[in-house]
C-alpha atoms as a PDB file:
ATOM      1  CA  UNK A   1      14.562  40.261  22.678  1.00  0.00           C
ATOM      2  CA  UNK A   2      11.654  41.932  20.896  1.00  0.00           C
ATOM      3  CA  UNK A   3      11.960  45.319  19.755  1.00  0.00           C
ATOM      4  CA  UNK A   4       9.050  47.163  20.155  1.00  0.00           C
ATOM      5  CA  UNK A   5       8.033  50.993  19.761  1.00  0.00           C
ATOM      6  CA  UNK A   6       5.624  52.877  21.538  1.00  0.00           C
ATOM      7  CA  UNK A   7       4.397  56.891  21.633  1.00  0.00           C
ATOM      8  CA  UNK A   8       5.821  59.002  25.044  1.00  0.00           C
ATOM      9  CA  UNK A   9       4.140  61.846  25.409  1.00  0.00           C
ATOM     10  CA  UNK A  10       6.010  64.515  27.768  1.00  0.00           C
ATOM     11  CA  UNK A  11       4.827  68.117  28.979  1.00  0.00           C
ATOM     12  CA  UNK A  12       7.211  70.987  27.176  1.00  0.00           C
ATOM     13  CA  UNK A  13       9.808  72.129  29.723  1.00  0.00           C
ATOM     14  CA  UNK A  14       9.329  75.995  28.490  1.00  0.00           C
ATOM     15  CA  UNK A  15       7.077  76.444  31.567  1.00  0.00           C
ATOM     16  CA  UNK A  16       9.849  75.562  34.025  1.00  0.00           C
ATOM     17  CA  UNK A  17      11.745  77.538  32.462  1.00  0.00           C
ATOM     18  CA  UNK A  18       9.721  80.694  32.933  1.00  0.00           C
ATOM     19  CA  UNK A  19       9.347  80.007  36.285  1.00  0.00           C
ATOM     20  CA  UNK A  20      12.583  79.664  36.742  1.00  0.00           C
ATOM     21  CA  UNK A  21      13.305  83.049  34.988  1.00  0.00           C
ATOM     22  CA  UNK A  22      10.467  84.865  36.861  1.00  0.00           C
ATOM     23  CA  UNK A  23      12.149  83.511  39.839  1.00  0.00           C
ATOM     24  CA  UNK A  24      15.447  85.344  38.769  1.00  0.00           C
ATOM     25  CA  UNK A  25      13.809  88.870  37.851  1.00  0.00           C
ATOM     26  CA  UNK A  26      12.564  88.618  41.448  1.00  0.00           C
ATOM     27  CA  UNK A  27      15.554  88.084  42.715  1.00  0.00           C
ATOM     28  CA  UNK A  28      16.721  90.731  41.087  1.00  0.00           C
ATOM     29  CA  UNK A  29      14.302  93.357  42.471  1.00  0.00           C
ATOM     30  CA  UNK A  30      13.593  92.067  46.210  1.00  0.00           C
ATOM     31  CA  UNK A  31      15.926  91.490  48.921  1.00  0.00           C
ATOM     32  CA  UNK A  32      16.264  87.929  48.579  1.00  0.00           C
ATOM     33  CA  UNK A  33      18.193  87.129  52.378  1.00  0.00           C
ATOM     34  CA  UNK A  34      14.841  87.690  53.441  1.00  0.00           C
ATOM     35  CA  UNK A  35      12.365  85.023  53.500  1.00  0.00           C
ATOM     36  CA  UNK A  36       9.213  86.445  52.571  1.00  0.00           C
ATOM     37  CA  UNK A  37      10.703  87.722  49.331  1.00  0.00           C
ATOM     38  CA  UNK A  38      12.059  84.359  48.927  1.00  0.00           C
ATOM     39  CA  UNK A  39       8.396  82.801  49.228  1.00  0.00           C
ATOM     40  CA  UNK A  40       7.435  85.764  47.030  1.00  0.00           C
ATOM     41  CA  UNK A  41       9.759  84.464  44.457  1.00  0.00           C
ATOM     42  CA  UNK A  42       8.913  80.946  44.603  1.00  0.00           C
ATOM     43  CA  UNK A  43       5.115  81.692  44.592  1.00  0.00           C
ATOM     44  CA  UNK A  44       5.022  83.903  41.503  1.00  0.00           C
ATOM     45  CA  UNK A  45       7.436  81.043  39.525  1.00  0.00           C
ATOM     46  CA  UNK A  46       5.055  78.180  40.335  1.00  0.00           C
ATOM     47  CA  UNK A  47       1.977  80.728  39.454  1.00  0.00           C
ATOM     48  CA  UNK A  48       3.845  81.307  35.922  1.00  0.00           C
ATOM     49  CA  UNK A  49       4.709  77.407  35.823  1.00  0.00           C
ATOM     50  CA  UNK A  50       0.291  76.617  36.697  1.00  0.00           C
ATOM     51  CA  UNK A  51      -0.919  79.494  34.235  1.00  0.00           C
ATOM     52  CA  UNK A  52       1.042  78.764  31.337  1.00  0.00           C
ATOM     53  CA  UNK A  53       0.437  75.050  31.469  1.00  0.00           C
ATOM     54  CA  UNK A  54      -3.021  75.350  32.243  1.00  0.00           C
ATOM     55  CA  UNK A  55      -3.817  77.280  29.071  1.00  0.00           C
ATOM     56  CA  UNK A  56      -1.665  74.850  27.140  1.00  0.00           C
ATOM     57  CA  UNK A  57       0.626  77.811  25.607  1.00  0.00           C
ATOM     58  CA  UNK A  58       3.340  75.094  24.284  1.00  0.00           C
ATOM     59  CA  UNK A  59       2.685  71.728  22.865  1.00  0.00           C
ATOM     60  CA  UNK A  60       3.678  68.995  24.812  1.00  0.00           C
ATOM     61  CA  UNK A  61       7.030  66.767  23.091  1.00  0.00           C
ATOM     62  CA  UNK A  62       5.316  63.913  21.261  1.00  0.00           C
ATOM     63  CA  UNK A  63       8.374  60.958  20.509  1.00  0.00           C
ATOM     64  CA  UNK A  64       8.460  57.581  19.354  1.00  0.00           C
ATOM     65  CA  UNK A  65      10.969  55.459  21.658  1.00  0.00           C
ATOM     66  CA  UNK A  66      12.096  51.895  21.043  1.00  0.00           C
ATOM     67  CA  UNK A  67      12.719  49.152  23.876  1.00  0.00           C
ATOM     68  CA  UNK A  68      13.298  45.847  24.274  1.00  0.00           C
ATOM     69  CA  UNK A  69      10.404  43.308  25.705  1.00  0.00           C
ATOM     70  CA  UNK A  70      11.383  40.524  28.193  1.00  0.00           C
ATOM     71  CA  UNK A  71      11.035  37.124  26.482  1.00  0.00           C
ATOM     72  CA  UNK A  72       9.339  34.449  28.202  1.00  0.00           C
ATOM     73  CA  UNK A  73      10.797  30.993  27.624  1.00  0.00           C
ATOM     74  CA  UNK A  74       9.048  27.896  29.564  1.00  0.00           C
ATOM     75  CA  UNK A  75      12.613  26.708  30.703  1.00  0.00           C
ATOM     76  CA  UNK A  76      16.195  26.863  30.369  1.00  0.00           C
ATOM     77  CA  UNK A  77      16.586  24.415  27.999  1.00  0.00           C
ATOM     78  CA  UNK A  78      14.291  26.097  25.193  1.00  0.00           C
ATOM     79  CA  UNK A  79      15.940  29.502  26.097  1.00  0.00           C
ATOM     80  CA  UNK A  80      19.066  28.064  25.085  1.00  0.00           C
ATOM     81  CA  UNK A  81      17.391  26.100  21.789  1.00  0.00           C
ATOM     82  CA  UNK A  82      15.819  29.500  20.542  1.00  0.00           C
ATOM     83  CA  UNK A  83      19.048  31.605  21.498  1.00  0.00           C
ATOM     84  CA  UNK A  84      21.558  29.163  19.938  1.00  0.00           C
ATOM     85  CA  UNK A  85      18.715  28.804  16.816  1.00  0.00           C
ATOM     86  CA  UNK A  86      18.965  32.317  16.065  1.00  0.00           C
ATOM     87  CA  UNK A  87      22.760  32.523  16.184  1.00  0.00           C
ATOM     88  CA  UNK A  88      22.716  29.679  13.691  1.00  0.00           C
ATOM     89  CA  UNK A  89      20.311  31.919  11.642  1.00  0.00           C
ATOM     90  CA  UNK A  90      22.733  35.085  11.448  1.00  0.00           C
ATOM     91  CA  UNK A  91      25.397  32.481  10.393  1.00  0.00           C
ATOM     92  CA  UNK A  92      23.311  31.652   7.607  1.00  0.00           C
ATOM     93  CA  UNK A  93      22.212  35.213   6.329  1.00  0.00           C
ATOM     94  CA  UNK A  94      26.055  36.153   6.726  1.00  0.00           C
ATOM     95  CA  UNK A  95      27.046  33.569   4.461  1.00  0.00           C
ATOM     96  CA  UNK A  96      24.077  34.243   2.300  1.00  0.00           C
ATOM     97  CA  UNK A  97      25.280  37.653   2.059  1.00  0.00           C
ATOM     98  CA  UNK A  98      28.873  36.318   0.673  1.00  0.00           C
ATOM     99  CA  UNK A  99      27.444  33.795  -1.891  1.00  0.00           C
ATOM    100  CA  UNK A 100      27.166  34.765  -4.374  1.00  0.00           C
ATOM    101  CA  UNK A 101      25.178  31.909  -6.556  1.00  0.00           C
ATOM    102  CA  UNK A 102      21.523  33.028  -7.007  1.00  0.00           C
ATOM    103  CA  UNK A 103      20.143  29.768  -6.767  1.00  0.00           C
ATOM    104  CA  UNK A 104      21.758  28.960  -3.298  1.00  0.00           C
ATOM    105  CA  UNK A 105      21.064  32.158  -2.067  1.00  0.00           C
ATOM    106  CA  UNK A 106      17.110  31.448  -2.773  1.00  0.00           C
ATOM    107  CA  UNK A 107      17.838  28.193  -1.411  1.00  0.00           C
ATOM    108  CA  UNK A 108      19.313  29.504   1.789  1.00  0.00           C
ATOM    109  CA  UNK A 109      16.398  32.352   2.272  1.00  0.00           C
ATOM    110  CA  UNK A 110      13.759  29.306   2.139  1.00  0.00           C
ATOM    111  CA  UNK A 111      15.699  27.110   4.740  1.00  0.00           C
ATOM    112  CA  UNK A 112      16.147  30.054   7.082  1.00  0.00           C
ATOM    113  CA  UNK A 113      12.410  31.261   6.952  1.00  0.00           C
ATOM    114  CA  UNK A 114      11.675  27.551   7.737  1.00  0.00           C
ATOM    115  CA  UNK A 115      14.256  27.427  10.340  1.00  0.00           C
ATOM    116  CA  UNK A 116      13.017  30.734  12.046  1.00  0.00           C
ATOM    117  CA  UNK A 117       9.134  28.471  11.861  1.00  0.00           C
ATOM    118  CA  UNK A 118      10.219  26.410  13.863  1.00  0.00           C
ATOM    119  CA  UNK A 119      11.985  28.219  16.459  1.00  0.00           C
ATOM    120  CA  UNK A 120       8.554  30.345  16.474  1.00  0.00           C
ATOM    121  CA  UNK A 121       6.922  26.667  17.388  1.00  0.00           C
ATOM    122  CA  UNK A 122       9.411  25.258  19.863  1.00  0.00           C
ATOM    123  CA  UNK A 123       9.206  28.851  21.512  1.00  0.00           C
ATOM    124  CA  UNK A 124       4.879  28.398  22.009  1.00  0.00           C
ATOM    125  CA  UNK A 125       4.675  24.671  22.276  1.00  0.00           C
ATOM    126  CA  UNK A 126       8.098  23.891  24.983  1.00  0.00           C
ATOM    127  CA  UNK A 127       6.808  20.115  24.330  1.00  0.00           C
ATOM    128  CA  UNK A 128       8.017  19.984  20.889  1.00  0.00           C
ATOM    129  CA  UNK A 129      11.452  20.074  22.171  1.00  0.00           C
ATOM    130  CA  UNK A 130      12.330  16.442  22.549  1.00  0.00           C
ATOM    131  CA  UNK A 131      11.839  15.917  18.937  1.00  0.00           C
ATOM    132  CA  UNK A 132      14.342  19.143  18.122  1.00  0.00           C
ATOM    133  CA  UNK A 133      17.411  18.320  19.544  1.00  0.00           C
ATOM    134  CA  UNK A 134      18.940  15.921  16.436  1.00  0.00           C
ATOM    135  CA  UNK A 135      17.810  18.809  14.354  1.00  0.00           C
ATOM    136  CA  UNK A 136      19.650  21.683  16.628  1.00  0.00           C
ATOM    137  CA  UNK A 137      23.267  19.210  17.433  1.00  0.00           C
ATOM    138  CA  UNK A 138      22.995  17.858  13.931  1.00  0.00           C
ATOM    139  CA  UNK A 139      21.088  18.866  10.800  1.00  0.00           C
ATOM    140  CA  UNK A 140      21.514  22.771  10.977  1.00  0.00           C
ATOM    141  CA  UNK A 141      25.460  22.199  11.882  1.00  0.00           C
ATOM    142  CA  UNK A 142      25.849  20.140   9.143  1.00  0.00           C
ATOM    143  CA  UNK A 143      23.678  22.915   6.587  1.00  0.00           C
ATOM    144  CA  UNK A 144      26.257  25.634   7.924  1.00  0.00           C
ATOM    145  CA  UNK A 145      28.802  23.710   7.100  1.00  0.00           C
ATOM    146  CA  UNK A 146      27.964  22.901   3.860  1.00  0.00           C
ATOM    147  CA  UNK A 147      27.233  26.371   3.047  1.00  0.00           C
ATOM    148  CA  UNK A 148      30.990  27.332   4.301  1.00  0.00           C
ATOM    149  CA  UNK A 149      32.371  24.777   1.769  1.00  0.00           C
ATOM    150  CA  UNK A 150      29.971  26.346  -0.996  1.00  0.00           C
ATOM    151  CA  UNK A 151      31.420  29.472  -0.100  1.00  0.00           C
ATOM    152  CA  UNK A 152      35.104  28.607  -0.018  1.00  0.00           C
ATOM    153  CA  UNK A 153      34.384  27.196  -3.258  1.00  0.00           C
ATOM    154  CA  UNK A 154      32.928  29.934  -4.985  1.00  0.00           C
ATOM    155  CA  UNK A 155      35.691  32.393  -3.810  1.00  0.00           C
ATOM    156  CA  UNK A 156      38.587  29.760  -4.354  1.00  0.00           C
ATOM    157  CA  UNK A 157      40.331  30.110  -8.103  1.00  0.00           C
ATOM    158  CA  UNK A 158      39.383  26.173  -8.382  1.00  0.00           C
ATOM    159  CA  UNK A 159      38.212  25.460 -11.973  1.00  0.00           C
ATOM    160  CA  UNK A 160      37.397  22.208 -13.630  1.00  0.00           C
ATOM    161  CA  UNK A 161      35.333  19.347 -13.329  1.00  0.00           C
ATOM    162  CA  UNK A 162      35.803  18.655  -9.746  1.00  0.00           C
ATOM    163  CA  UNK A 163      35.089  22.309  -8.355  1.00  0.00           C
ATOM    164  CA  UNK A 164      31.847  22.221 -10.458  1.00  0.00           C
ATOM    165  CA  UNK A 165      30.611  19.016  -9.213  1.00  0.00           C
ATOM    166  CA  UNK A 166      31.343  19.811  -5.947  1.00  0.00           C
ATOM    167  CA  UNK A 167      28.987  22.865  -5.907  1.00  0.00           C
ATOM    168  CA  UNK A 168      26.307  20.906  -7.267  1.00  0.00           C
ATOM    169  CA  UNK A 169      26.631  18.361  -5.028  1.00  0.00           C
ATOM    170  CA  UNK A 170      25.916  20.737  -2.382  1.00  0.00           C
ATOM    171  CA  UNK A 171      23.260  22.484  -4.057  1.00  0.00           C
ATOM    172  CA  UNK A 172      21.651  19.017  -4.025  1.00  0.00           C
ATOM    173  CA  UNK A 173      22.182  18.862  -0.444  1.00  0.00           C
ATOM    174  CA  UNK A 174      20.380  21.841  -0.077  1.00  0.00           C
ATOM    175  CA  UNK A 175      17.657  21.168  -2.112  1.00  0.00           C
ATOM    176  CA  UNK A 176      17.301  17.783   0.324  1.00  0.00           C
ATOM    177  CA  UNK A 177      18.050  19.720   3.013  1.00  0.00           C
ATOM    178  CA  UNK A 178      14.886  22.277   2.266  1.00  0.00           C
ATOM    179  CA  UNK A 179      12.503  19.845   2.392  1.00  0.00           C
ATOM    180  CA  UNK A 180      13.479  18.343   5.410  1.00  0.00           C
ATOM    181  CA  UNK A 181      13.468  21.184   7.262  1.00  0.00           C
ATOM    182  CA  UNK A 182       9.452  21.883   6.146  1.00  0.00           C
ATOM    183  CA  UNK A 183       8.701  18.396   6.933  1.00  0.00           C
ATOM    184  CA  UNK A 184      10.161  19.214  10.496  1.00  0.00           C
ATOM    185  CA  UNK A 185       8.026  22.286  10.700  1.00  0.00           C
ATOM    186  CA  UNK A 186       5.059  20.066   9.256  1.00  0.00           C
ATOM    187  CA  UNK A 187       5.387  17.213  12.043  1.00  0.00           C
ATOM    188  CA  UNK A 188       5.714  20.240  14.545  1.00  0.00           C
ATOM    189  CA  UNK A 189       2.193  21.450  12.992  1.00  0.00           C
ATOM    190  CA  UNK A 190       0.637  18.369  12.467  1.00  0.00           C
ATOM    191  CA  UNK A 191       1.319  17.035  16.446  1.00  0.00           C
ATOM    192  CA  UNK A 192      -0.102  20.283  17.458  1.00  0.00           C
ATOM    193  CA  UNK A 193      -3.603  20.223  15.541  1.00  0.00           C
ATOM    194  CA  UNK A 194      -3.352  16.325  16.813  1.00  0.00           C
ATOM    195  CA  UNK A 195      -3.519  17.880  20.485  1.00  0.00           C
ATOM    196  CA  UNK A 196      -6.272  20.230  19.454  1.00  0.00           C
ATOM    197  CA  UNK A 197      -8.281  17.771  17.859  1.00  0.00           C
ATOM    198  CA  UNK A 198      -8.209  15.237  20.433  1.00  0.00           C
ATOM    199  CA  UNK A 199      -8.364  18.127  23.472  1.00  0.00           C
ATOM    200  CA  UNK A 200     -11.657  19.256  21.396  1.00  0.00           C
ATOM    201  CA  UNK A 201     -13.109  15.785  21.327  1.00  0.00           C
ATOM    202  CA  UNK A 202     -12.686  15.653  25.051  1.00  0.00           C
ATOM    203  CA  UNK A 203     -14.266  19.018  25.710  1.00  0.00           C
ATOM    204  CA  UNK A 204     -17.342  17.896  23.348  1.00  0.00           C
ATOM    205  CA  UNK A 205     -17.633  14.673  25.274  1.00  0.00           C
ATOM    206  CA  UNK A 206     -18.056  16.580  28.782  1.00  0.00           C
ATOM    207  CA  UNK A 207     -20.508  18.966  27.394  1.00  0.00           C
ATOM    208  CA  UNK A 208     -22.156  16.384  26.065  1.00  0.00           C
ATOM    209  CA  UNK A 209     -22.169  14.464  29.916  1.00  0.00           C
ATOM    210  CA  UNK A 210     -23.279  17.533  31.451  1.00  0.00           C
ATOM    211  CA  UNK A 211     -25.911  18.337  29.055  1.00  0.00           C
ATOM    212  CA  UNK A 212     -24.705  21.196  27.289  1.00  0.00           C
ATOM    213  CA  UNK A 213     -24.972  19.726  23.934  1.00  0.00           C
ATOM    214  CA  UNK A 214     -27.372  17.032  22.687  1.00  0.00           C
ATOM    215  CA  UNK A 215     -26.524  13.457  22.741  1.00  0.00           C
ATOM    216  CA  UNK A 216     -25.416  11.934  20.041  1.00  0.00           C
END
């Protein structure tokens, strides 16, 4: 979920706390088993509490609290594409984290800021999914995978021709890999504006009926 900060603003307790001690000194000078002392008591510590509020003698506690806002997913199905996206994604910065090839690392920062995209998309437009789930079972599986062989190869004491082709193999996956993912995010974009453009052409042509807009 979201985590979001907002400003509380709550009244300073010192009041309460004067009442409550002016109700104590009272107690300590009338007969308190009697009730009208009792009332006397309680009236004078709210009076205390009113006056000392009213003319704002302490500041009132100004904090900055964090919370969580509910996420609204259009079903069950893209709750569990987004969710199961973003545990992918913390896969891929924890491996990031133990690469430690520059170039890989760049190239796994650009696939996950493209992966994130898209989750962002499939999140506002829950149409979109059909055309994510080879991408979700498939593509991103195979990406942390690779990345888990890069890894085991960079920490392994491997040497040679073979170990050294092997990463660049990979890197060449990833390089592929890259630009798939932005042509993913592009199709994603590109059926979108499609939708706008021809929902806007339909608009324009019933203004155009009703006389809103001049004939073409």
């Amino acid at each position: 979920m979201p985590i979001k900060t907002k400003t509380v603003t709550n009244k300073s307790p010192i009041p309460i706390y004067l009442g409550a001690g002016t109700f104590f000194l009272i107690s300590l000078i009338l007969p308190m088993y009697r009730m009208s002392s009792i009332l006397i008591g309680l009236g004078l510590s709210l009076m205390v509490i009113f006056v000392t509020r009213k003319m704002n003698l302490f500041k009132d506690i100004v904090e900055t609290v964090t919370y969580e806002e509910p996420e609204f997913f259009a079903s069950k199905e893209i709750e569990e594409i987004v969710l199961e996206g973003r545990k992918m994604k913390e896969q891929m910065i924890h491996l990031d984290d133990k690469i430690k090839d520059e170039e890989v690392s760049a190239l796994i920062v650009k696939i996950e800021k493209t992966h994130q995209a898209i989750l962002d998309v499939v999140q506002k437009q829950p149409e979109s999914v059909q055309s994510l789930r080879k991408y979700m079972k498939y593509y991103v599986p195979s990406i942390l995978e690779l990345l888990n062989h890069y890894n085991e190869l960079e920490h392994s004491e491997l040497t040679g021709n073979n170990a050294e082709t092997g990463r660049q193999k990979i890197k060449q996956l990833l390089e592929t890999a890259d630009k798939a993912f932005k042509k993913q995010l592009d199709s994603l974009m590109d059926s979108k504006m499609l939708d706008i453009t021809v929902e806007s052409r339909v608009l324009e042509g019933l203004m155009r009926k009703e006389g809103l807009l001049e004939k073409k």
